[in-house]
Protein backbone atom coordinates (compact mmCIF):
# COMPACT_ATOMS: atom_id res chain seq x y z
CA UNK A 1 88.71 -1.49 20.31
CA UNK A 2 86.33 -3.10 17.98
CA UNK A 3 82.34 -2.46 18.40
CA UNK A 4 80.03 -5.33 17.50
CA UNK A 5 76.99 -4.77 16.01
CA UNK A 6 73.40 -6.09 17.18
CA UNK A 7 72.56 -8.57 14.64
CA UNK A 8 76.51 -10.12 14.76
CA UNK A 9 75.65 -10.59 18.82
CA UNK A 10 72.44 -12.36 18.35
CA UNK A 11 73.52 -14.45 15.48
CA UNK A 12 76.55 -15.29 18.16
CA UNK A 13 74.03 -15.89 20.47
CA UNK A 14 72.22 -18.40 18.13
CA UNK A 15 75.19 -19.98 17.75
CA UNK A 16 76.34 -20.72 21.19
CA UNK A 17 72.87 -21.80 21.98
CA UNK A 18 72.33 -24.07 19.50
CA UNK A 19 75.68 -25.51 20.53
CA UNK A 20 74.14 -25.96 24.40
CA UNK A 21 71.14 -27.73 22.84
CA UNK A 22 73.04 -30.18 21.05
CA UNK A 23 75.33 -31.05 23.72
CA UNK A 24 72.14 -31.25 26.33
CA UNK A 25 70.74 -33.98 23.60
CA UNK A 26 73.54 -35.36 22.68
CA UNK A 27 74.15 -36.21 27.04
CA UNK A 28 70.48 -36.84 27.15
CA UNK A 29 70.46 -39.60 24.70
CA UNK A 30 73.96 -40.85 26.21
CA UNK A 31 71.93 -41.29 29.81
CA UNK A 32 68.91 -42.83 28.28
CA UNK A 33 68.03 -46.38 27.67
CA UNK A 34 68.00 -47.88 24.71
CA UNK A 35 64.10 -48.75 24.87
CA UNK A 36 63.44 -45.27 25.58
CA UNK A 37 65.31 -44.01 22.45
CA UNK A 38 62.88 -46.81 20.20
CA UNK A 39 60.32 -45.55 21.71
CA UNK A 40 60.78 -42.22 21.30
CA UNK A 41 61.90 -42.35 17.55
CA UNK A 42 58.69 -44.23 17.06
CA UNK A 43 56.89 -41.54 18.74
CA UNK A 44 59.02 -38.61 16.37
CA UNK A 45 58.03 -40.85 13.20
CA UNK A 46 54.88 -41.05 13.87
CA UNK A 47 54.24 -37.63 14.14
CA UNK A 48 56.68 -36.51 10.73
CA UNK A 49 54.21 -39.52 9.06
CA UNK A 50 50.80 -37.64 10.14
CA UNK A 51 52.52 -34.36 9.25
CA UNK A 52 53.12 -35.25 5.75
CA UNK A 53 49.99 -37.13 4.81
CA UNK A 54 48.30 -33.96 6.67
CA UNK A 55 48.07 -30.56 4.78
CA UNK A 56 47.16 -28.16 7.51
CA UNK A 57 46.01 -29.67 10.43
CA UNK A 58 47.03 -33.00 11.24
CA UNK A 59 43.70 -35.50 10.87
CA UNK A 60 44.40 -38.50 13.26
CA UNK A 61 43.36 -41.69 12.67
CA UNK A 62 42.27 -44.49 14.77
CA UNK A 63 44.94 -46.60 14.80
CA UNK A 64 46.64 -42.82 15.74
CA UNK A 65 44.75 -42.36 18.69
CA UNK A 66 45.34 -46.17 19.49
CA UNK A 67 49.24 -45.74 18.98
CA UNK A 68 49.71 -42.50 21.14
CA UNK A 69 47.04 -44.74 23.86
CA UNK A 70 49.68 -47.56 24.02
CA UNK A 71 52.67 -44.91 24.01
CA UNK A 72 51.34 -44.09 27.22
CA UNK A 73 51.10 -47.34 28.67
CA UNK A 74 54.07 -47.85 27.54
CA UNK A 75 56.55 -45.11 27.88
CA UNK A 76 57.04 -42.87 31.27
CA UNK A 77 58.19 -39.60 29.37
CA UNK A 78 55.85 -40.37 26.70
CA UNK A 79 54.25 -36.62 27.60
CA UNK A 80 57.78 -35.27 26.05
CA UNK A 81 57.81 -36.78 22.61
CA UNK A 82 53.90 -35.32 21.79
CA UNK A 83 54.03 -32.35 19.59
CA UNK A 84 50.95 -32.23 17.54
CA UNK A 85 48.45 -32.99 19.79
CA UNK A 86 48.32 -31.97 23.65
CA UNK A 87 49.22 -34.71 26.61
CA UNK A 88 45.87 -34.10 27.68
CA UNK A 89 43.72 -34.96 24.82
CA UNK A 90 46.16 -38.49 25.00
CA UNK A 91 44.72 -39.19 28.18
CA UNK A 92 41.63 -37.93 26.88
CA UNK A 93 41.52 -40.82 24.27
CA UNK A 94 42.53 -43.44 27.04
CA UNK A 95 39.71 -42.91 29.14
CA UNK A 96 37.71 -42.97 26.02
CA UNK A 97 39.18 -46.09 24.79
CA UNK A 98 38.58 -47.76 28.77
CA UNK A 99 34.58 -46.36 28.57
CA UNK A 100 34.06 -48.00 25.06
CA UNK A 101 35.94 -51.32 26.01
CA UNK A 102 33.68 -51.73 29.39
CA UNK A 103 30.55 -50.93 27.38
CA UNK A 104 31.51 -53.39 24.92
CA UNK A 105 32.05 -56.06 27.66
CA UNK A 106 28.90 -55.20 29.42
CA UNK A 107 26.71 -54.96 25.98
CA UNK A 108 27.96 -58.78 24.64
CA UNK A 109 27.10 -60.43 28.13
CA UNK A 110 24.38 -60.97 29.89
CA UNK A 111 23.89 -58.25 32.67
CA UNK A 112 23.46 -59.26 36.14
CA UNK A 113 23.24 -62.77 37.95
CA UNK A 114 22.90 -65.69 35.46
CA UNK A 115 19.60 -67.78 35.91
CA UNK A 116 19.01 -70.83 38.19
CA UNK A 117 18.14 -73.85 35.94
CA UNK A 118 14.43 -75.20 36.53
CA UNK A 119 15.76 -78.08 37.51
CA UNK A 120 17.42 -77.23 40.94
CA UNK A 121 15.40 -77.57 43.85
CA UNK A 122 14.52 -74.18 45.25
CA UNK A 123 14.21 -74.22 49.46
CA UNK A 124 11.33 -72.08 50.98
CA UNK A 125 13.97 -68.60 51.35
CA UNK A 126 13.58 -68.94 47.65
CA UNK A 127 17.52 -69.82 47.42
CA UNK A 128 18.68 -72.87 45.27
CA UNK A 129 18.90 -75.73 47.42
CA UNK A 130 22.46 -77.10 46.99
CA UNK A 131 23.18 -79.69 49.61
C-alpha cells in the first residue's frame, strides 16, 4: 500500500481545482453573451492598463472614473469584473458625477422663473395679462 505525503496531496489538490475553475469559466463564457464578454475584456484591460502605468497603488484618472461610471450603466455584472477598486467607491463616483452634472446645469442657467417682459400688460393680481 503506498502512503502519500502532505505536500503531493495538496499539490493534487491544486491541480484538480484549478481544473474545476477552468471548466466553471470555460461554461461560464459558453452561457454568456457575446456583449457581455466585450464588455468584460474591456473591463479586465482596463484594469492590467492602470496596473502597469501604476507602481504601487493604482492612481485613477478621470477618464478612469468616467469609464468604470459608464461600465455601470452599461453592464449588469459590471460589480464582477472590478478588482482594483471596490463596487462601492464605483457608485461612489456616479453619484458624484450626477451632483457635479446638476450643479453644472443649475450654475449656467438662470435659476428660478424667467422674467415677464415690460411690455405685457400686468392685471391687478399682479399676473401677466394674456388674453
Amino acid at each position: 500500500m503506498r502512503t502519500w505525503s502532505l505536500p503531493i496531496l495538496r499539490q493534487y489538490l491544486r491541480l484538480a481545482l484549478s481544473a474545476l475553475d477552468l471548466w466553471a469559466a470555460a461554461v461560464s463564457a459558453a452561457i454568456k453573451s457575446r456583449a457581455v464578454l466585450h464588455l468584460e475584456n474591456l473591463a479586465l484591460r482596463h484594469q492590467l492598463g492602470v496596473q502597469h502605468r501604476s507602481v504601487r497603488r493604482p492612481k485613477l484618472t478621470s477618464a478612469d472614473r468616467l469609464l468604470w461610471v459608464w461600465l455601470c450603466d452599461v453592464w449588469n455584472d459590471w460589480r464582477s469584473g472590478v478588482l482594483i477598486v471596490e463596487p462601492e467607491t464605483v457608485i461612489a463616483w456616479h453619484r458624484k458625477g450626477f451632483q457635479l452634472f446638476w450643479t453644472w446645469k443649475v450654475r449656467r442657467g438662470r435659476v428660478g422663473r424667467p422674467a415677464v417682459p415690460k411690455d405685457v400688460p400686468v392685471s391687478e393680481s399682479g399676473m401677466p395679462n394674456t388674453a
